[in-house]
Protein backbone atom coordinates (compact mmCIF):
# COMPACT_ATOMS: atom_id res chain seq x y z
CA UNK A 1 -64.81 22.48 -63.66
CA UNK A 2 -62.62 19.37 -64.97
CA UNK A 3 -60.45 17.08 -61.89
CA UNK A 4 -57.49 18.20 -62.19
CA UNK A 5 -54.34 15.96 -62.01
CA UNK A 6 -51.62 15.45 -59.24
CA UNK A 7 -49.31 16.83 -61.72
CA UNK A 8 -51.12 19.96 -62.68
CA UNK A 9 -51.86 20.63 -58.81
CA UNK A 10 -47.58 20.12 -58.14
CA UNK A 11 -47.54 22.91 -60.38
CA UNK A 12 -49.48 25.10 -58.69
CA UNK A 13 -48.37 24.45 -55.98
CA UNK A 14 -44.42 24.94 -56.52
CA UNK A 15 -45.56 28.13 -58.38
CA UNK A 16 -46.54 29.75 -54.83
CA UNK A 17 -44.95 27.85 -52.09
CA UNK A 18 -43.76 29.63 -49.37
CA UNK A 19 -41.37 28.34 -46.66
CA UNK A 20 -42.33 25.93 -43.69
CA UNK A 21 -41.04 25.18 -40.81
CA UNK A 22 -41.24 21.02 -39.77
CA UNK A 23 -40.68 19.51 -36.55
CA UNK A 24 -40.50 15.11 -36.10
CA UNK A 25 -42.55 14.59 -33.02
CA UNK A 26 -40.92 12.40 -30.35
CA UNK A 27 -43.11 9.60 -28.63
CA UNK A 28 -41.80 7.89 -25.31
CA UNK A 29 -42.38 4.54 -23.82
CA UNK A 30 -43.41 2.23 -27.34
CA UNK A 31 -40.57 -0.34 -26.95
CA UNK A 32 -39.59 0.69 -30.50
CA UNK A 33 -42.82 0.57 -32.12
CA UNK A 34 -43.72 3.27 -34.64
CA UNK A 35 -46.02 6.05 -34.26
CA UNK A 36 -47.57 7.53 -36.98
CA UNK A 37 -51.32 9.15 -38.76
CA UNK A 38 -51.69 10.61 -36.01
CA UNK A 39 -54.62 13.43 -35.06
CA UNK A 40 -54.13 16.89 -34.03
CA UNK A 41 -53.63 18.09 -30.27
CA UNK A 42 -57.05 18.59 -28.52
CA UNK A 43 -58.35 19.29 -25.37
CA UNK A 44 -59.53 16.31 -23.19
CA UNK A 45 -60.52 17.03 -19.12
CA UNK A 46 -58.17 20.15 -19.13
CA UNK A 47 -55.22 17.72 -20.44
CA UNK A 48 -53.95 17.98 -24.07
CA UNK A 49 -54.04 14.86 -25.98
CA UNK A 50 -53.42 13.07 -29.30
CA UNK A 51 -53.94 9.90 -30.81
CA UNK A 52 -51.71 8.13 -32.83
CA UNK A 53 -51.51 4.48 -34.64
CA UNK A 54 -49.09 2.09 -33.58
CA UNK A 55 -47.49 -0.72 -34.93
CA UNK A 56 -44.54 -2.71 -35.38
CA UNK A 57 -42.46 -1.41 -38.71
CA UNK A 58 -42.84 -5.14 -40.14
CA UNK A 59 -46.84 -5.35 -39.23
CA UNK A 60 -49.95 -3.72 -39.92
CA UNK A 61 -51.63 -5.34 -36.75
CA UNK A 62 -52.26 -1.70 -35.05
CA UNK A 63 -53.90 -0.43 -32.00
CA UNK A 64 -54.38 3.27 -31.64
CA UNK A 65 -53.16 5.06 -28.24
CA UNK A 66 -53.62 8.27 -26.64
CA UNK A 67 -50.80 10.24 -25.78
CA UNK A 68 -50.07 13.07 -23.47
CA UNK A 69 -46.62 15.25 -23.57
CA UNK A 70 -44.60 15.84 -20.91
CA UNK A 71 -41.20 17.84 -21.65
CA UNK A 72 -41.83 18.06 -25.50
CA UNK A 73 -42.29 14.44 -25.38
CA UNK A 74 -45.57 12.41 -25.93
CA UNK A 75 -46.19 9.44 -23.54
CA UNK A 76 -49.00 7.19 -23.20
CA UNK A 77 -51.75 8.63 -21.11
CA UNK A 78 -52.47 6.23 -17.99
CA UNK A 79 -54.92 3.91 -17.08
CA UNK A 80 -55.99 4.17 -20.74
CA UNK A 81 -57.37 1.72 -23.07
CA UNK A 82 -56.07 1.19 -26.27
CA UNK A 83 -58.09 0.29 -29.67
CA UNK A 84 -57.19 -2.21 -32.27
CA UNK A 85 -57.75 0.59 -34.38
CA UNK A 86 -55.82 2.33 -37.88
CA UNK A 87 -55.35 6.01 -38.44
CA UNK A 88 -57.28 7.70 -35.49
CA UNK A 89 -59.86 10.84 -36.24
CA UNK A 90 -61.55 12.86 -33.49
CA UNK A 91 -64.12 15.60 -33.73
CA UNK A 92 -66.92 17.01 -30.92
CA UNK A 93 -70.49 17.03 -32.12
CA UNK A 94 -73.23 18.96 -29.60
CA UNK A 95 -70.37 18.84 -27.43
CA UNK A 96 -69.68 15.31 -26.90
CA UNK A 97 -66.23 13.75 -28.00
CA UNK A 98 -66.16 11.36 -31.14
CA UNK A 99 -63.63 9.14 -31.84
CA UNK A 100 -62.78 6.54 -35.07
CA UNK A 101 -60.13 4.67 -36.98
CA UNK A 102 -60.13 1.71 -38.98
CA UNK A 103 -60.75 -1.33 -38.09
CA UNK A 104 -59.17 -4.59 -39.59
CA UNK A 105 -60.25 -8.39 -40.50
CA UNK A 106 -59.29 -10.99 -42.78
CA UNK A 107 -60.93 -10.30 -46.32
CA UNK A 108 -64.16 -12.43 -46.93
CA UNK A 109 -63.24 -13.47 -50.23
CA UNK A 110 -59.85 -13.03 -50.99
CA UNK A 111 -57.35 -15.09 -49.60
CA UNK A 112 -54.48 -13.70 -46.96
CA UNK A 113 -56.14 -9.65 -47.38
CA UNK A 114 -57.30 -7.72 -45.29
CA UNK A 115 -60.93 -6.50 -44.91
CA UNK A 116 -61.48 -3.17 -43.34
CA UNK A 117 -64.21 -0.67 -41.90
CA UNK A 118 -64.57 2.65 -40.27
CA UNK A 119 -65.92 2.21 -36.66
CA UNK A 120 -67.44 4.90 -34.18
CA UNK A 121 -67.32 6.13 -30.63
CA UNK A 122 -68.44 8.60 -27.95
CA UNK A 123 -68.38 9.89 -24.76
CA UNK A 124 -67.85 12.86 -22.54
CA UNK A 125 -63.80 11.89 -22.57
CA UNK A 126 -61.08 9.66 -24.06
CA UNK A 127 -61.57 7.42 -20.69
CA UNK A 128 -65.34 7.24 -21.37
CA UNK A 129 -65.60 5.95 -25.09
CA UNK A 130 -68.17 3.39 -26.45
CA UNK A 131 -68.96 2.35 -29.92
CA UNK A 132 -71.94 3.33 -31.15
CA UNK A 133 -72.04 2.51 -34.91
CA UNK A 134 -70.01 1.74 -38.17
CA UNK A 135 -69.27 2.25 -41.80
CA UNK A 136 -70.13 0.01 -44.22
CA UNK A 137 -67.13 -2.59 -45.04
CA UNK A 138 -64.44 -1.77 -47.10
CA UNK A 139 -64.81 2.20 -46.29
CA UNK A 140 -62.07 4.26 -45.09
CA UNK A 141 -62.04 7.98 -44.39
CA UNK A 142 -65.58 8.52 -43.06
CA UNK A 143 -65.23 12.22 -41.28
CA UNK A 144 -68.50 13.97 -39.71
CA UNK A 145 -68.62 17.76 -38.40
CA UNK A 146 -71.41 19.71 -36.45
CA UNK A 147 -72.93 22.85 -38.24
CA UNK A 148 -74.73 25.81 -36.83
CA UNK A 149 -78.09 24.63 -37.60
CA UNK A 150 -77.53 21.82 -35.16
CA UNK A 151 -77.04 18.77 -38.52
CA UNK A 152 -74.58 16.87 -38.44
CA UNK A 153 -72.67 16.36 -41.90
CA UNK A 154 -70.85 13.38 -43.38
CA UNK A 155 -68.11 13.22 -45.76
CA UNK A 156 -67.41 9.62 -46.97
CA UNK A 157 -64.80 8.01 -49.40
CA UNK A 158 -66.44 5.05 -51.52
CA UNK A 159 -64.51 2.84 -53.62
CA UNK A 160 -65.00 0.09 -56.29
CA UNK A 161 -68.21 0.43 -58.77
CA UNK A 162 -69.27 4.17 -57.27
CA UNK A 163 -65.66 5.39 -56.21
CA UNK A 164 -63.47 3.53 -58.54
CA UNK A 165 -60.16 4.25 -56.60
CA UNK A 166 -61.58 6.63 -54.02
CA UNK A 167 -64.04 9.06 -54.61
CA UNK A 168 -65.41 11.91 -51.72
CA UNK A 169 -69.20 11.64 -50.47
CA UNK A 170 -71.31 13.67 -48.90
CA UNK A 171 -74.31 13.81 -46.95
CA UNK A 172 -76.47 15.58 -43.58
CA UNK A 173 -78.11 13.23 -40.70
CA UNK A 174 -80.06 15.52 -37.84
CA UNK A 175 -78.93 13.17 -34.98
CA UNK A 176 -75.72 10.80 -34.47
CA UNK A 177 -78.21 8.53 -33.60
CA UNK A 178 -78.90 8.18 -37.68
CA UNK A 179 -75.75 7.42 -38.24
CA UNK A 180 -75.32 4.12 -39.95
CA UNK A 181 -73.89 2.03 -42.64
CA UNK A 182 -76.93 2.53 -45.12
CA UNK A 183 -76.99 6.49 -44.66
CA UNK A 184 -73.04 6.66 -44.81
CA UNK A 185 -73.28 4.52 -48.51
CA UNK A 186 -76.05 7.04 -49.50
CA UNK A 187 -73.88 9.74 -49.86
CA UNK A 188 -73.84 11.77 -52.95
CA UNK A 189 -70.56 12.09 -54.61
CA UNK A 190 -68.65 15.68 -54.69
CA UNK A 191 -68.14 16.28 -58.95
CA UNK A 192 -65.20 16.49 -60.35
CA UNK A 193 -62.50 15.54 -57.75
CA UNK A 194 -60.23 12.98 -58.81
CA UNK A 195 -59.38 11.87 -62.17
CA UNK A 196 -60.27 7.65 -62.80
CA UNK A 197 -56.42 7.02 -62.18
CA UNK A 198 -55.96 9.13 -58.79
CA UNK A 199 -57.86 8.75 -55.62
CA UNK A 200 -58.06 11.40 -52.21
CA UNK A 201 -60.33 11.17 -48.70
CA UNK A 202 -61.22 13.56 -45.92
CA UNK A 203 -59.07 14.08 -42.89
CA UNK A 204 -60.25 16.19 -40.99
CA UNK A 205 -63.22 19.02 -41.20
CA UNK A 206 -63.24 22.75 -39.92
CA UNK A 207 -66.36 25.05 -40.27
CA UNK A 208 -65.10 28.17 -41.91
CA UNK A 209 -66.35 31.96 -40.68
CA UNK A 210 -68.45 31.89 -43.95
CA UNK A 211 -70.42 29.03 -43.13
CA UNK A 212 -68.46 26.95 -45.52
CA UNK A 213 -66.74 23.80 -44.78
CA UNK A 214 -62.78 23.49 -44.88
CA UNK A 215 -61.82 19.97 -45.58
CA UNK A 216 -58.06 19.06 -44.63
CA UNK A 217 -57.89 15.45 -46.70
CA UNK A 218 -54.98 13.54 -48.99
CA UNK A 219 -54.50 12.86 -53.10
CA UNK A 220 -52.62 10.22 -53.91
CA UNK A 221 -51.46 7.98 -57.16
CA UNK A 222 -49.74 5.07 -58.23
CA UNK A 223 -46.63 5.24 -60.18
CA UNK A 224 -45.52 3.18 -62.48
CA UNK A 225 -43.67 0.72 -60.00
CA UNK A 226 -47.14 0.54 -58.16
CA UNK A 227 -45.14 2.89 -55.11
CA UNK A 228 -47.37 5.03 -53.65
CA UNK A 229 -47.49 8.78 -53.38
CA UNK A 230 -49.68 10.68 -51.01
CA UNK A 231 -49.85 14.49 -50.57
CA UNK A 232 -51.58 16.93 -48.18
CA UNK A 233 -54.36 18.80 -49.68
CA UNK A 234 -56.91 21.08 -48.85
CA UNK A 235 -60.24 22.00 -50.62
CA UNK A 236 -63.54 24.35 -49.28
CA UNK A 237 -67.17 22.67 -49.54
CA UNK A 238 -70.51 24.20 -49.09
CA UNK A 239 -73.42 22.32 -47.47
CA UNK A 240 -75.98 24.33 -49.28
CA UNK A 241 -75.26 24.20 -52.57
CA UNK A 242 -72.94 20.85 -52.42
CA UNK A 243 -70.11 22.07 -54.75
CA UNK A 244 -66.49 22.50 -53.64
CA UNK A 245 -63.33 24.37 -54.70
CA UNK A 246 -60.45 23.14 -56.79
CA UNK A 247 -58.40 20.61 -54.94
CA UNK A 248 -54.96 22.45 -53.53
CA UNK A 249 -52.06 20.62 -52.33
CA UNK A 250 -50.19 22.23 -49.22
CA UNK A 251 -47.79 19.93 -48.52
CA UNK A 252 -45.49 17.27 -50.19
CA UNK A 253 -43.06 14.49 -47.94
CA UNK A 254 -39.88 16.17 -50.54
CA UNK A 255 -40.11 19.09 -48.20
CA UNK A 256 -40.03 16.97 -44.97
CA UNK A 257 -36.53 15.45 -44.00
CA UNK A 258 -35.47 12.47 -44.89
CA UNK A 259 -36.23 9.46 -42.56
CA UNK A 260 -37.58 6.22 -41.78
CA UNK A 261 -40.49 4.61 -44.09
CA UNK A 262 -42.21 1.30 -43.36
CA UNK A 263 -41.53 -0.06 -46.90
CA UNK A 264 -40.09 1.51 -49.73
CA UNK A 265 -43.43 1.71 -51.67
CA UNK A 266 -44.30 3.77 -48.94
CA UNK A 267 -41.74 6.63 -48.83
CA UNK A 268 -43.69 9.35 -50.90
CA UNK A 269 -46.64 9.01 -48.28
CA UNK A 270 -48.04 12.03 -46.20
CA UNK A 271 -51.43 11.13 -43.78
CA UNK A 272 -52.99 14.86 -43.55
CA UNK A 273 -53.97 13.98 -39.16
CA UNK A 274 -54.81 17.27 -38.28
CA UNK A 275 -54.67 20.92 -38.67
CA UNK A 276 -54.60 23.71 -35.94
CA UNK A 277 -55.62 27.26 -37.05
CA UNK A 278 -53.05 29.90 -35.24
CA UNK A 279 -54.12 33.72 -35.14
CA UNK A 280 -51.31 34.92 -36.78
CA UNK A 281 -52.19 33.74 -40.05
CA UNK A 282 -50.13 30.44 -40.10
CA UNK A 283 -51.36 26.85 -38.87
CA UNK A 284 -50.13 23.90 -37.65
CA UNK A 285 -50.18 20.81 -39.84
CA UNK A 286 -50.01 17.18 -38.07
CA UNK A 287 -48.64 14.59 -40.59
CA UNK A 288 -47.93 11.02 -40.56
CA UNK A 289 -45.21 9.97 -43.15
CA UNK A 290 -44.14 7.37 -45.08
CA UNK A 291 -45.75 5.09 -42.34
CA UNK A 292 -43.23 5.28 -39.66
CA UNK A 293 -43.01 8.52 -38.37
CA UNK A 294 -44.82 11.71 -37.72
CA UNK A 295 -44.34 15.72 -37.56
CA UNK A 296 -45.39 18.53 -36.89
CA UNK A 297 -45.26 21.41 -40.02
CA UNK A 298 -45.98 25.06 -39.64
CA UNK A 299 -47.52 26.71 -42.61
CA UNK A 300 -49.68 29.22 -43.73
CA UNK A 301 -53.06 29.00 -43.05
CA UNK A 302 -54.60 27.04 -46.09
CA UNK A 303 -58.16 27.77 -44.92
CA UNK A 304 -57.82 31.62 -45.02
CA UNK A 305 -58.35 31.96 -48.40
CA UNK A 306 -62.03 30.69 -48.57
CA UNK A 307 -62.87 33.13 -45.93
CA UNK A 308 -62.11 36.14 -47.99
């Protein structure tokens, strides 16, 4: 099985899309800021909450904040902290809450860049977090999920000499408390992904009735302008054997309306937050796009077809 290309998976994609229906979610109480990559809705102390990133349009100095809605309208939850953090994830693992985004610093050797790394934190709610580890520097899109069997499994995103652009990882740990920056660069990368000139991470992780994993995650390319284009995509893993589906795209910011972007590079950009499985065969999608703004899309359920 050869990577296939952005291109051929537009194809396949526009050969059997279906209608959506999309949704801009409204946030309250930012003084203007912009609220985007957010995660899903989830439960937290009988209250539903999500996290988004936050930033002024002209800055990439973020802090992640909790919100809760009140009259279809998401406000920041009280007496909460917030985390100089980028592009928020949460998951539960043996039924504690974990919580991560990206955290920022000038670059060690290269001269007004940014440095980056992924950090971690639990506790039994959002009010009770504490770090307990990181990724190793200049890692992004580090996602973990719980299986059955009680191991925990890691899906990473290296880049550079192993990755090139952005390559997906995976390995198991049997206790959070393995979880460091050594075992996170020993992952094992998934074959066959990404072509040299394309790149794609994890997003979020679901485990599927079969046992197999259902990774919600992004592609993206360069064009020839050097603007960036992100899509949703989708693609089923298994733990056992290690090997994963084809790569599907499920949605594309062309089939979003039209609206603010942070810069124009960044109009063509979709962050794949969240997904929600429904029980009527469709699923809600959260999105962040073109770094300014954020919605809500209702689609079929991608997942459903590596449960047949």
């Amino acid at each position: 099985m050869a990577a296939k290309s952005i291109k051929e998976l537009i194809e396949v994609y526009e050969s059997s899309r279906v209608e959506i229906q999309s949704s801009k979610i409204i946030f309250s109480g930012m003084d203007e800021m912009d609220v985007y990559n957010i995660t899903a809705p989830f439960k937290d102390m009988y209250k539903e909450v999500l996290a988004g990133r936050v930033e002024k349009r002209e800055s990439e100095d973020s802090r992640t904040v909790f919100f809760v809605n009140k009259e279809n309208r998401w406000i920041p939850k009280e007496n909460m902290t917030n985390f100089r953090l980028q592009d928020p994830f949460i998951t539960k693992i043996k039924g504690e809450l974990i919580f991560g985004g990206v955290e920022t610093y000038p670059h060690p050797y290269i001269k007004n860049a940014l440095g980056y790394k992924t950090v971690f934190y639990r506790g039994s709610s959002t009010d009770r977090l504490h770090k307990f580890t990181e990724g190793p520097g200049m890692m992004k899109d580090i996602r973990l999920i719980e299986f059955p069997e009680g191991e925990i499994g890691i899906f990473t995103r290296p880049q550079g000499k192993i990755g090139g652009r952005g390559k997906i990882g995976f390995t198991k740990i049997k206790s959070l408390d393995e979880l460091n920056a050594d075992i996170i660069s020993s992952a094992k990368l998934i074959e066959d992904q990404f072509i040299d000139e394309e790149w794609g991470g994890s997003n979020e992780l679901h485990i599927l009735n079969n046992g197999l994993v259902g990774v919600l995650g992004h592609i993206a390319r360069f064009d020839e302008k050097g603007y960036r284009h992100y899509y949703s995509m989708v693609f089923s893993f298994d733990p056992k054997t290690c090997k994963a589906s084809d790569i599907r795209i499920i949605l594309m910011r062309s089939e979003l309306p039209e609206g603010n972007a942070k810069r124009s590079d960044l109009k063509d950009v979709l962050f794949s937050g969240g997904i929600i499985r429904l029980n009527n065969g469709k699923a809600e999608l959260y999105v962040g796009v073109s770094d300014a703004e954020a919605y809500k899309v209702t689609i079929e359920d991608p997942f459903k077809i590596y449960e047949k």
